[in-house]
C-alpha atoms as a PDB file:
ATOM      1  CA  UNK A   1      90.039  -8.682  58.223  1.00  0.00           C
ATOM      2  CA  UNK A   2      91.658 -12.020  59.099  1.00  0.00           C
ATOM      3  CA  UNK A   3      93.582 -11.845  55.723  1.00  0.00           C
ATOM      4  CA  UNK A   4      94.960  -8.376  56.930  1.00  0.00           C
ATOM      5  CA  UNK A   5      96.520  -9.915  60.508  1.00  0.00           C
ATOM      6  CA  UNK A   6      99.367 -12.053  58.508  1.00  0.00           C
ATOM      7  CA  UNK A   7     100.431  -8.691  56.428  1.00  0.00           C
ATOM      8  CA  UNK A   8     100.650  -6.343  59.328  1.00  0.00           C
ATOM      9  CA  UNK A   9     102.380  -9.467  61.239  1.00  0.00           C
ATOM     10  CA  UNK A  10     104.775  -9.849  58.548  1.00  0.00           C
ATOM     11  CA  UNK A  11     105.520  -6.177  57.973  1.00  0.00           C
ATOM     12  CA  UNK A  12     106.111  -5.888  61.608  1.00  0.00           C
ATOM     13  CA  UNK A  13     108.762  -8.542  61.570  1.00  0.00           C
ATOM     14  CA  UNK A  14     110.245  -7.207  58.500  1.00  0.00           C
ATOM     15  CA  UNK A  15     110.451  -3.703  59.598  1.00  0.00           C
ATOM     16  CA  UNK A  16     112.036  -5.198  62.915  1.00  0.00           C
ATOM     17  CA  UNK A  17     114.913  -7.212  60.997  1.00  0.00           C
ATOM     18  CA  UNK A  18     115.656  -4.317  58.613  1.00  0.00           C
ATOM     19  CA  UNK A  19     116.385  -1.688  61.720  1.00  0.00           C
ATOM     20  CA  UNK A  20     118.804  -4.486  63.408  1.00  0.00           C
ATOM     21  CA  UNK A  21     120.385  -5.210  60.295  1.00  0.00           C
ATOM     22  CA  UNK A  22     124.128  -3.305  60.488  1.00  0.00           C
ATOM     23  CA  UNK A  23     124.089  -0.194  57.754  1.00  0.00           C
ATOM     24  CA  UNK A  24     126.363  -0.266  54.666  1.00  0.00           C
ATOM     25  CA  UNK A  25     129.051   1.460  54.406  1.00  0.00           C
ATOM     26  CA  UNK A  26     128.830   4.844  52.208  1.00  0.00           C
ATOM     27  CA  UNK A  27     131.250   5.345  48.779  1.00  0.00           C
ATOM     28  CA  UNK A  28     132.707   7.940  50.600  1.00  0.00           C
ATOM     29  CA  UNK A  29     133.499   6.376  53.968  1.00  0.00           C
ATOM     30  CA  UNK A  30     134.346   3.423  51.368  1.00  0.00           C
ATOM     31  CA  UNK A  31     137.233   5.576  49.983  1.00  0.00           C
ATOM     32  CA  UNK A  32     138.228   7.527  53.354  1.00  0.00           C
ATOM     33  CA  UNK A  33     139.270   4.173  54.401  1.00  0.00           C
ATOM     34  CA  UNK A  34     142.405   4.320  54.216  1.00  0.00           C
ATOM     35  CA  UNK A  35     142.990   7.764  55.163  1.00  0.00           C
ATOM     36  CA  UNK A  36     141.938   7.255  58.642  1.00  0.00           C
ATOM     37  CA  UNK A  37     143.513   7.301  61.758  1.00  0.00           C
ATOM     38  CA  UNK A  38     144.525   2.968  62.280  1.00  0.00           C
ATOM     39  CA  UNK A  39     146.676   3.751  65.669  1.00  0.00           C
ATOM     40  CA  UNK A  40     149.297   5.798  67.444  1.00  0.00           C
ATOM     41  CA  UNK A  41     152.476   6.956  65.436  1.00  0.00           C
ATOM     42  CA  UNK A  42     154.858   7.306  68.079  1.00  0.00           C
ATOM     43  CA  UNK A  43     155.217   5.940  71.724  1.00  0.00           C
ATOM     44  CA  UNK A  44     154.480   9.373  72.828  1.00  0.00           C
ATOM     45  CA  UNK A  45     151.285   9.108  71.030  1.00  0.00           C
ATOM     46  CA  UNK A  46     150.593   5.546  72.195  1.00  0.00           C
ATOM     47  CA  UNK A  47     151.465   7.214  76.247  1.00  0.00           C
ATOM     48  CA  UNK A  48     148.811   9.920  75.361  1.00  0.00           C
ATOM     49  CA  UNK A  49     146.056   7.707  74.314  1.00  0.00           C
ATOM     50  CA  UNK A  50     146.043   5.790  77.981  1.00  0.00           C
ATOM     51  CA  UNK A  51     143.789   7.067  80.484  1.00  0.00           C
ATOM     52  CA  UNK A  52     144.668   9.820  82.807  1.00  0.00           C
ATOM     53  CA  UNK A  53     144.675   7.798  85.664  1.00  0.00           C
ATOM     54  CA  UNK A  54     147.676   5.453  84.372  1.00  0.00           C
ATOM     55  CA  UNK A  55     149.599   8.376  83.072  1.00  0.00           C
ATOM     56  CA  UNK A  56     149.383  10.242  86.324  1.00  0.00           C
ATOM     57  CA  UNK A  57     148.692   7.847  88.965  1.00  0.00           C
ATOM     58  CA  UNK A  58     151.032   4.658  88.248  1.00  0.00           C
ATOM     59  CA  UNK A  59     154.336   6.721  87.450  1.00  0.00           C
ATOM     60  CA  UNK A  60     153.213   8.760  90.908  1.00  0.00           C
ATOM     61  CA  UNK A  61     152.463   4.708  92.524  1.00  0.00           C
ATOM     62  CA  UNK A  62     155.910   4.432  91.410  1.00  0.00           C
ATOM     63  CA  UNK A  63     157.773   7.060  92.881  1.00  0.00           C
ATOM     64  CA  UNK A  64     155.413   6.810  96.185  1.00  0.00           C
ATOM     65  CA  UNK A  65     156.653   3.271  96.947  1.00  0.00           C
ATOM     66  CA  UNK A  66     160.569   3.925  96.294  1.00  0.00           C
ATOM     67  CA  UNK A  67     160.910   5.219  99.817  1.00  0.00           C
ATOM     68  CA  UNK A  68     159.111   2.321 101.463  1.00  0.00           C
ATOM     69  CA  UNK A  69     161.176   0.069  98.995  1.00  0.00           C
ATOM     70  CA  UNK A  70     165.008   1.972 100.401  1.00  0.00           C
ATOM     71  CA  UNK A  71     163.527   1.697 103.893  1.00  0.00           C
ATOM     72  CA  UNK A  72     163.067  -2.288 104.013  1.00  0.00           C
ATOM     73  CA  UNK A  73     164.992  -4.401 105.481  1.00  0.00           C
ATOM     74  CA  UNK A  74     167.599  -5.854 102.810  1.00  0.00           C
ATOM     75  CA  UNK A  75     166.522  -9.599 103.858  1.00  0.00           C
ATOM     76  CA  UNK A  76     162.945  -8.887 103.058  1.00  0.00           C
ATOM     77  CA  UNK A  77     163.827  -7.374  99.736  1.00  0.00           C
ATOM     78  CA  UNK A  78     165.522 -10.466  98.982  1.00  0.00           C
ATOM     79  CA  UNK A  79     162.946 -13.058 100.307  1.00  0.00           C
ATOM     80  CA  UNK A  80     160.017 -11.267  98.330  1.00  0.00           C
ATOM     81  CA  UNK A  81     162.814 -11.204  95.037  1.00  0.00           C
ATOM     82  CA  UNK A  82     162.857 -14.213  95.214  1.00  0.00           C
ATOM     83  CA  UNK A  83     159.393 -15.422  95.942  1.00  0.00           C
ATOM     84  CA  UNK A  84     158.676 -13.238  92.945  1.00  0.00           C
ATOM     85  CA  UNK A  85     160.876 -15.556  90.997  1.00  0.00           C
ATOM     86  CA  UNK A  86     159.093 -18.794  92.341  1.00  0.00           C
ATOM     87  CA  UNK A  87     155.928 -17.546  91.943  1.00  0.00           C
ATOM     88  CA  UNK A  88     156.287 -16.345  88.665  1.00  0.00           C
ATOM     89  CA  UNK A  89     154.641 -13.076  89.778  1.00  0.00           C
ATOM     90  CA  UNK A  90     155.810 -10.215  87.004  1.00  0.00           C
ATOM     91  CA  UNK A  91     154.844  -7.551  89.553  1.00  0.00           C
ATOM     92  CA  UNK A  92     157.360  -4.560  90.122  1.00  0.00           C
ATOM     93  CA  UNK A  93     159.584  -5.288  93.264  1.00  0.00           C
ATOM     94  CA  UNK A  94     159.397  -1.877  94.695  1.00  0.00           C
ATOM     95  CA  UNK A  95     155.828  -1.290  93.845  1.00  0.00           C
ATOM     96  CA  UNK A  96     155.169  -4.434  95.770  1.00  0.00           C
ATOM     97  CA  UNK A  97     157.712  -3.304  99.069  1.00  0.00           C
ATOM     98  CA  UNK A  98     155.451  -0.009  99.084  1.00  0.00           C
ATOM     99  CA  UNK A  99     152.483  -1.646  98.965  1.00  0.00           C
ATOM    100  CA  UNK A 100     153.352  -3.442 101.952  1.00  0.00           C
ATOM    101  CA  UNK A 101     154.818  -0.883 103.603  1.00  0.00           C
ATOM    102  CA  UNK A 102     151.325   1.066 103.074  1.00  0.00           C
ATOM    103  CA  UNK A 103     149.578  -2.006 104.895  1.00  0.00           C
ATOM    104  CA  UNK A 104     151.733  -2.184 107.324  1.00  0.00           C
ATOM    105  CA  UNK A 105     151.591   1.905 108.817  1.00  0.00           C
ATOM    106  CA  UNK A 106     149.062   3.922 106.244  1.00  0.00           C
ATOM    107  CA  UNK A 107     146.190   1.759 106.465  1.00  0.00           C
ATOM    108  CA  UNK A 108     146.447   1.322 110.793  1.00  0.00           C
ATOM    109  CA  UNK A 109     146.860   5.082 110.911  1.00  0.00           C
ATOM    110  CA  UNK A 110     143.822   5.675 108.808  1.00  0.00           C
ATOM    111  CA  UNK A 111     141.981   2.757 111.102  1.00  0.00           C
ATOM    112  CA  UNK A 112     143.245   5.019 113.942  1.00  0.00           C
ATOM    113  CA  UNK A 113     142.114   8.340 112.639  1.00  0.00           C
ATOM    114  CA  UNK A 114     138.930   6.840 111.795  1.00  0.00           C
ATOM    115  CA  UNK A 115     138.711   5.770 115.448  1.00  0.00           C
ATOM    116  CA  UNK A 116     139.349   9.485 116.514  1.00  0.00           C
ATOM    117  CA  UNK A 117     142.535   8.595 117.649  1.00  0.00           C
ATOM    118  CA  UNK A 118     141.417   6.664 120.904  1.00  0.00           C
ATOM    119  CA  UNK A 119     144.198   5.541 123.461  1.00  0.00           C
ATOM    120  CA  UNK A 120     141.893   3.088 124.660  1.00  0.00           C
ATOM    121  CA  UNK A 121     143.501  -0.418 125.041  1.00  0.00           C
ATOM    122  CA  UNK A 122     141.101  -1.944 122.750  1.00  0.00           C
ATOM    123  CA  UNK A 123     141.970   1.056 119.831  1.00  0.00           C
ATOM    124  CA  UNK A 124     145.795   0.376 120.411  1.00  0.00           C
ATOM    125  CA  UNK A 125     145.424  -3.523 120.329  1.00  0.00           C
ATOM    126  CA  UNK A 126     142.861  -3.074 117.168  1.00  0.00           C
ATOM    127  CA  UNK A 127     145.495  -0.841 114.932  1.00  0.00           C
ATOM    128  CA  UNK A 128     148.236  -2.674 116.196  1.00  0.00           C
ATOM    129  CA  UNK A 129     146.890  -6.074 115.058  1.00  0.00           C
ATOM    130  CA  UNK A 130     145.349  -4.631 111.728  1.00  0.00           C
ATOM    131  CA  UNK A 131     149.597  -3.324 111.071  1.00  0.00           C
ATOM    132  CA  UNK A 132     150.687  -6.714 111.770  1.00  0.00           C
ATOM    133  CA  UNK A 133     148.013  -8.046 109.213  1.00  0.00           C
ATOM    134  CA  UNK A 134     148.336  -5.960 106.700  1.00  0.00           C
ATOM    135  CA  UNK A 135     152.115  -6.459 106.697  1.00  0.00           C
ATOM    136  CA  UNK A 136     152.305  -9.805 106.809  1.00  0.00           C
ATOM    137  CA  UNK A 137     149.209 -10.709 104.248  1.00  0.00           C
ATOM    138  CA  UNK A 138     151.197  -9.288 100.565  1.00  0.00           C
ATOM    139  CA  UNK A 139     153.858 -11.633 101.719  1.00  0.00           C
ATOM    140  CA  UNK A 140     151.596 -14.566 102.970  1.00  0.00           C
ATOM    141  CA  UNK A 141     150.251 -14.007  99.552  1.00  0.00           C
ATOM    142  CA  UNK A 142     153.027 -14.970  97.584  1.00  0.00           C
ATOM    143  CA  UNK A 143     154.379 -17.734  99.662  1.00  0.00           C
ATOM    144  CA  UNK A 144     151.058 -19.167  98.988  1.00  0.00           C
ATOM    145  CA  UNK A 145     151.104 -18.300  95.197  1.00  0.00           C
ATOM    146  CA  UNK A 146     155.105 -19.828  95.310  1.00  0.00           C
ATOM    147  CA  UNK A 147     154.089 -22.750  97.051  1.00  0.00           C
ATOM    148  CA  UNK A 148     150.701 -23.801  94.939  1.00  0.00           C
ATOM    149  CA  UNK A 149     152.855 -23.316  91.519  1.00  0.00           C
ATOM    150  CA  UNK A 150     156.024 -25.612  93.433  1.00  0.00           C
ATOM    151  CA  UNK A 151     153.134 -28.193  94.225  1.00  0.00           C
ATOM    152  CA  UNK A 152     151.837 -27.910  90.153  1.00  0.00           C
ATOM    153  CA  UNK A 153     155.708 -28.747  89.718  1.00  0.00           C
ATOM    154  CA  UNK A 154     156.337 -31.125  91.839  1.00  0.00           C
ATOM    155  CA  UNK A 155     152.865 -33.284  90.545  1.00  0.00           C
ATOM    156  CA  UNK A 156     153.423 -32.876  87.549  1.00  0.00           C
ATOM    157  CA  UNK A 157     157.354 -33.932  87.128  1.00  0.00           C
ATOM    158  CA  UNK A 158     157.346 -37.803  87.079  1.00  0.00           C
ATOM    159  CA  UNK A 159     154.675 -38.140  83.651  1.00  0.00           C
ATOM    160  CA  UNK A 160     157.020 -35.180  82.596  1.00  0.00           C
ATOM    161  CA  UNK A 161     159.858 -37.510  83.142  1.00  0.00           C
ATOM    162  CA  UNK A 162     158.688 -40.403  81.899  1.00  0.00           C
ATOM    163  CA  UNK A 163     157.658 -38.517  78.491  1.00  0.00           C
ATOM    164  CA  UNK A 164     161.389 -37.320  78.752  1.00  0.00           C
ATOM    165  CA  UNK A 165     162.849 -40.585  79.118  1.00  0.00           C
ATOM    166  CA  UNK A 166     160.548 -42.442  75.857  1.00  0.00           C
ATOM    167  CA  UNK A 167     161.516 -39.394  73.832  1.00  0.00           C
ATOM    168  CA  UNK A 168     165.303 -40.364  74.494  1.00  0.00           C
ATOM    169  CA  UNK A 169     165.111 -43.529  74.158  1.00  0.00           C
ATOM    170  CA  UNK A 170     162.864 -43.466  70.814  1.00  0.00           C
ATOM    171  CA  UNK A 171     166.409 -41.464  69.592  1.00  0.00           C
ATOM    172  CA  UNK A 172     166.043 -37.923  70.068  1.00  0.00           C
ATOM    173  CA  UNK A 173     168.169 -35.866  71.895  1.00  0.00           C
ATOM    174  CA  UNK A 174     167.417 -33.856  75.149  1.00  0.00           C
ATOM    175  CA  UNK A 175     167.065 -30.811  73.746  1.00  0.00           C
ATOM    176  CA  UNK A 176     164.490 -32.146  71.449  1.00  0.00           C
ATOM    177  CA  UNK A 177     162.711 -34.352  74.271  1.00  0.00           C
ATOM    178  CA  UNK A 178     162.379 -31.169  76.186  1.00  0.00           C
ATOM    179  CA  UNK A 179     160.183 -29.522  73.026  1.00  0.00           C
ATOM    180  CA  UNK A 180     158.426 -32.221  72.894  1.00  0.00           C
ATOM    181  CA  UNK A 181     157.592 -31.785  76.663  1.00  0.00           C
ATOM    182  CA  UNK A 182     156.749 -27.709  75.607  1.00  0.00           C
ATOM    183  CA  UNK A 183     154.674 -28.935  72.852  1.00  0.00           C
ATOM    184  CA  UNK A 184     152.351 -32.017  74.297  1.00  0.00           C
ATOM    185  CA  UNK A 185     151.975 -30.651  78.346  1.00  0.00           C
ATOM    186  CA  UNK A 186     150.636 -27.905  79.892  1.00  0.00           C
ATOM    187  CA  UNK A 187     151.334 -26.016  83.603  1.00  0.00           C
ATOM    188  CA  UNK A 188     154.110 -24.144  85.137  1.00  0.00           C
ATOM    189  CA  UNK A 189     156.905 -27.207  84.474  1.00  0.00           C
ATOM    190  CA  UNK A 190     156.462 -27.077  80.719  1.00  0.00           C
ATOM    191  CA  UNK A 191     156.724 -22.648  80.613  1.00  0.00           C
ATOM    192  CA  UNK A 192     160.226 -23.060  82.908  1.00  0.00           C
ATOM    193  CA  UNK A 193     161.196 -25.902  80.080  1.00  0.00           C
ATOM    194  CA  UNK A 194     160.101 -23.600  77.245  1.00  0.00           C
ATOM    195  CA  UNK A 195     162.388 -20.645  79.198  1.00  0.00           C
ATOM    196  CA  UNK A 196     165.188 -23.236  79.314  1.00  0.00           C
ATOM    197  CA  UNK A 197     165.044 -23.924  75.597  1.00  0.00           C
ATOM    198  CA  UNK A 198     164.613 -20.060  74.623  1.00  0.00           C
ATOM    199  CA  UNK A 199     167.897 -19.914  77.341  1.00  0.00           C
ATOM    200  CA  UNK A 200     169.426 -22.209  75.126  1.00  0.00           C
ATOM    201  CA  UNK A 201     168.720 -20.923  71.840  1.00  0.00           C
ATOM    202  CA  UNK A 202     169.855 -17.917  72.614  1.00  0.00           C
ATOM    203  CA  UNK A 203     173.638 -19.137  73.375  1.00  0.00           C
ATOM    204  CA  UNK A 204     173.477 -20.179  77.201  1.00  0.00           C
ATOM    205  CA  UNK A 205     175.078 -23.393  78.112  1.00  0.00           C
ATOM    206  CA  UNK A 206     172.608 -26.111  78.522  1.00  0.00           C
ATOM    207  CA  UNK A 207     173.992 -27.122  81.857  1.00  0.00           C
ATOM    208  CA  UNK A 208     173.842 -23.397  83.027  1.00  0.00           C
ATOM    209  CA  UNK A 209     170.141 -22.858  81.829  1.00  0.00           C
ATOM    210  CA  UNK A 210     169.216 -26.497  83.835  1.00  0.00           C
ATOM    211  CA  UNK A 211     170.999 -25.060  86.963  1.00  0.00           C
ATOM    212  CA  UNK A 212     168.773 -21.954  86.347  1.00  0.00           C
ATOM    213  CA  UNK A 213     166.019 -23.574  86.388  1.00  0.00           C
ATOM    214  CA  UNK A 214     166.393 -25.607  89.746  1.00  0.00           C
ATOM    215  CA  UNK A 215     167.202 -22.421  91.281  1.00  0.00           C
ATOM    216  CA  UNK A 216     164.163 -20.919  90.074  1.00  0.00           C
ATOM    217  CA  UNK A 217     161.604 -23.347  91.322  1.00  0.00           C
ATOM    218  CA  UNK A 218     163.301 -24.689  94.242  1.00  0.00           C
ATOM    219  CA  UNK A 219     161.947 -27.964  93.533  1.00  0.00           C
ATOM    220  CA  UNK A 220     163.910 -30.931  95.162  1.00  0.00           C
ATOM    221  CA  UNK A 221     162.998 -33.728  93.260  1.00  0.00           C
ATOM    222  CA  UNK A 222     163.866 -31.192  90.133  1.00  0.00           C
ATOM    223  CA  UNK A 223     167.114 -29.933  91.652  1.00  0.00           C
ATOM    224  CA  UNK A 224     168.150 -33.844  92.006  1.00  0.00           C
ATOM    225  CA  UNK A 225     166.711 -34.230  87.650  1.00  0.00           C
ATOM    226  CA  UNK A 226     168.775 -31.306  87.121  1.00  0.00           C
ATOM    227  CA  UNK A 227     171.917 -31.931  89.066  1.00  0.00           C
ATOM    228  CA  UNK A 228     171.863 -36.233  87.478  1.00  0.00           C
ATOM    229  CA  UNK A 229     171.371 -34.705  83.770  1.00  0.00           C
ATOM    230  CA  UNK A 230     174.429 -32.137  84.500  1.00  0.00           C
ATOM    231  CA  UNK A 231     176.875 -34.623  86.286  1.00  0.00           C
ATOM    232  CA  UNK A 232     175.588 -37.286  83.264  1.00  0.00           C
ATOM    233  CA  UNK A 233     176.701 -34.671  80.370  1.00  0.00           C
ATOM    234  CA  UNK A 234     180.041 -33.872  82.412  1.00  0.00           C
ATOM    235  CA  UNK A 235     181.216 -37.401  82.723  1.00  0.00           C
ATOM    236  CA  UNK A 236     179.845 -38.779  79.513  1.00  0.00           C
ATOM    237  CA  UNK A 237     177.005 -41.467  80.536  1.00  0.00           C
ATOM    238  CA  UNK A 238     173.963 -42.060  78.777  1.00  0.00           C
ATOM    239  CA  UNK A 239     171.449 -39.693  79.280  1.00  0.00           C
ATOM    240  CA  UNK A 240     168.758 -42.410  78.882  1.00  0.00           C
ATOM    241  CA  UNK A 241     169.631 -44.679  81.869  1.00  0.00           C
ATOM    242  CA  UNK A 242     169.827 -41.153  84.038  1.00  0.00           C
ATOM    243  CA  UNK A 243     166.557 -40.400  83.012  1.00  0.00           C
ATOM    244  CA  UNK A 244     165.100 -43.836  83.581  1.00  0.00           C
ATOM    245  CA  UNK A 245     166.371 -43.551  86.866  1.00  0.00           C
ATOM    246  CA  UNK A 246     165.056 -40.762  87.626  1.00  0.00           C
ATOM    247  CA  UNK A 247     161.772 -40.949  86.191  1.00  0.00           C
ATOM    248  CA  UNK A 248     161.657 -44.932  88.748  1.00  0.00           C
ATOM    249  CA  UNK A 249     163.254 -42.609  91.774  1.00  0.00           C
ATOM    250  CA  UNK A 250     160.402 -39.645  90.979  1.00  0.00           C
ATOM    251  CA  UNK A 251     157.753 -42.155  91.222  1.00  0.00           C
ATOM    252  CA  UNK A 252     158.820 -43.911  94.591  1.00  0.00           C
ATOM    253  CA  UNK A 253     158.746 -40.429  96.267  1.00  0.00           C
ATOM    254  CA  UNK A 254     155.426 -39.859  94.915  1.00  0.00           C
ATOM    255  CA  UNK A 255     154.006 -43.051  96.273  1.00  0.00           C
ATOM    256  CA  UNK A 256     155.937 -42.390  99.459  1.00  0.00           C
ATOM    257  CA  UNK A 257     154.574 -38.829  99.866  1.00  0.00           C
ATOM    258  CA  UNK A 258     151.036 -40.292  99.201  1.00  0.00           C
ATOM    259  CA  UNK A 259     151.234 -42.755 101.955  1.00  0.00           C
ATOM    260  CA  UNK A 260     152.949 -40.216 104.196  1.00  0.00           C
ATOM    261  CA  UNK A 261     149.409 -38.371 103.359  1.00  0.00           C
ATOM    262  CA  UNK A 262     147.347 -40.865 103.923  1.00  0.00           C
ATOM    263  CA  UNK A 263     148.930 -41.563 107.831  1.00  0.00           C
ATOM    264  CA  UNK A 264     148.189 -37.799 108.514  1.00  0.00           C
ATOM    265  CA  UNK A 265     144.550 -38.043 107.426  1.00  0.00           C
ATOM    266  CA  UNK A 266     143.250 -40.197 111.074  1.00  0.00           C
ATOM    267  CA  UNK A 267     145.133 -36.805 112.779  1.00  0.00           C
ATOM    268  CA  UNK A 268     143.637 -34.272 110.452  1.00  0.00           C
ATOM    269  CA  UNK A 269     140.229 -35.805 111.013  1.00  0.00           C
ATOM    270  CA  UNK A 270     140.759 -35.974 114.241  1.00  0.00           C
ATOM    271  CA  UNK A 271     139.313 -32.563 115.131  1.00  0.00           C
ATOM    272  CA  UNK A 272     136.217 -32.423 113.247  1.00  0.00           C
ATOM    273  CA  UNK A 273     135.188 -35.539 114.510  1.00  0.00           C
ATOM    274  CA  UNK A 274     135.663 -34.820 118.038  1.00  0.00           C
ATOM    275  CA  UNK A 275     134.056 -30.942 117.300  1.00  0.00           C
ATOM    276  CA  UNK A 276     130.993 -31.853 115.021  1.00  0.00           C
ATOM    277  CA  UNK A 277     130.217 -35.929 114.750  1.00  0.00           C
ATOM    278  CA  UNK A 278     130.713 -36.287 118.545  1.00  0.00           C
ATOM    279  CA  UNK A 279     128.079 -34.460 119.821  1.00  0.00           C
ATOM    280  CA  UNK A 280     125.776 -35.028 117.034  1.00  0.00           C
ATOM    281  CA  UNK A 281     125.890 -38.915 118.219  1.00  0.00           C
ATOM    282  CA  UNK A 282     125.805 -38.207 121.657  1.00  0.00           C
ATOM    283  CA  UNK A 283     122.450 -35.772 120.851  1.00  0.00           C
ATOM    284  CA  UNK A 284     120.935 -38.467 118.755  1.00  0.00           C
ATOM    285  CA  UNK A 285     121.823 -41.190 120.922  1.00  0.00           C
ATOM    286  CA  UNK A 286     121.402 -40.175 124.982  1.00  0.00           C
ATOM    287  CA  UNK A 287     118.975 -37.184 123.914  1.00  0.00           C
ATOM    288  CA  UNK A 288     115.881 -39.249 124.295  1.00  0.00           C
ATOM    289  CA  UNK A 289     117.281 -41.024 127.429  1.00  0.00           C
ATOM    290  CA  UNK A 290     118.162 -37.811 129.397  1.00  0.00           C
ATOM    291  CA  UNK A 291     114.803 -36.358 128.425  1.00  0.00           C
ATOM    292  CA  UNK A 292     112.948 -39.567 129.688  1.00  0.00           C
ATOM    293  CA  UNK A 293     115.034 -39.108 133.050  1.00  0.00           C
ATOM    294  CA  UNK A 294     113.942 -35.705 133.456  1.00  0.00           C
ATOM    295  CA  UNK A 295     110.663 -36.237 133.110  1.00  0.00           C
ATOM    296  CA  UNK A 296     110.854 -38.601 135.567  1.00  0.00           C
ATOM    297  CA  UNK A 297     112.207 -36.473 137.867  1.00  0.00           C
ATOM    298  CA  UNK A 298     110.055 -33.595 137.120  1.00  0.00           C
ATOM    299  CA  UNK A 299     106.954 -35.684 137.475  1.00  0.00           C
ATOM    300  CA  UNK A 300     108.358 -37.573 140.408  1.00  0.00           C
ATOM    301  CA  UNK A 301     109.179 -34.348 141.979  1.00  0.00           C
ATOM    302  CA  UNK A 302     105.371 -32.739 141.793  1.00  0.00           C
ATOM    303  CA  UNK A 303     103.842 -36.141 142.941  1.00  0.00           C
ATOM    304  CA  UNK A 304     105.632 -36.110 145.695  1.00  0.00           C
END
């Protein structure tokens, strides 16, 4: 009997393994191989093998948020443009100006209906605020996205600069520096040099494509980078003492705008100390003292 426990143990276990091992293919399904099916023939067979709900409901989506989109304002349609552009958001500009206009008047009006249509002040004042949120929060939303991706920039320029300027002065040229920027960094600065590169490649001016690409992120200290390098190549100076110059004048500002920081911290702190450490101390401290004087009080007040 004990001999018997080890064979019915290890015929357990190798029953087990055989039924997860993965089954071998047949002959047949061996030579049906390549007669299968490997993927859609045409696009219209690559459309029909999406779900019904992107067929149907994003081309619908589409055509629902053209009206919204003809309705803006033509100053909104342009600031969301081009926070699309800083933001590197690839998200469909009209989709994006119906979506907002869906927060801004579907969603309160469904708020409202839910409600039962009140005329109470509270109601009104609830839907209207909810609008005013909803319209403003897709666009909040990619100022914020525009303005992280300009800080990433912005950080992220002077040891961009200074790899720049070594690669120029070690002899290459600035089209070369600038791959070897695309090919040793990472972050938003090195995909806008990699665009300005594929610009370039494809027959666009170098100057032009530069010019671009200040425009795009809106960067100062990269508009002045851009703007040296382009007045450099027009009136023939060295590209390397530009670039050293730039790379010293990137690094000042850097230092300046930490310092800057660093005098806005005592403000910043300002409120959570007076909010939060304040009257923890004061508890801690004259807690003990003002319950010693009430007792005092209370027990002076019954013996008398």
């Amino acid at each position: 009997m004990e001999l018997l426990i080890p064979f019915l143990v290890f015929a357990a276990v190798a029953m087990v393994a055989v039924a997860f091992m993965p089954a071998k293919a047949t002959n047949l399904h061996a030579r049906l191989g390549p007669y299968q099916y490997s993927g859609p023939l045409t696009e219209r067979d690559a459309a029909l093998e999406q779900p019904l709900v992107s067929r149907l409901g994003l081309p619908l989506l589409h055509k629902l948020s053209e009206w919204p989109a003809r309705l803006a304002p033509k100053r909104a349609y342009e600031e969301a443009r081009q926070l699309m552009i800083k933001a590197d958001v690839s998200l469909d500009l009209n989709l994006f100006m119906g979506l907002r206009a869906a927060a801004l008047v579907v969603l309160p009006l469904l708020v409202w209906a839910v409600l039962g249509f009140s005329t109470s002040m509270l109601s009104l004042g609830f839907v209207g605020l909810l609008g005013w949120f909803g319209g403003r929060l897709p666009i909040n939303w990619l100022r914020g996205k525009a303005a992280a991706r300009q800080k990433k920039i912005q950080r992220s320029l002077p040891d961009t600069l200074d790899l720049i300027t070594v690669s120029v002065e070690a002899g290459l040229g600035l089209d070369a520096a600038l791959s070897k920027v695309v090919e040793k960094t990472r972050g938003p600065l090195r995909d806008e040099f990699g665009r300005v590169l594929q610009e370039i490649s494809l027959g666009k001016v170098r100057r032009v494509a530069l010019k671009d690409l200040a425009v795009r992120c809106d960067v100062p200290d990269l508009s002045s980078f851009v703007n040296a390098i382009v007045q450099a190549d027009q009136m023939g100076l060295g590209v390397a003492e530009v670039l050293r110059a730039q790379a010293d004048e990137v690094r000042l500002r850097r230092r300046q705008r930490a310092e800057e920081t660093a005098m806005k911290a005592p403000v910043k702190m300002l409120f959570p100390l007076v909010a939060f450490i304040f009257p923890a101390m004061m508890t801690v401290l004259l807690g003990p003292a003002i319950w010693r004087i009430y007792e005092s009080v209370v027990n002076g007040g019954l013996g008398g």
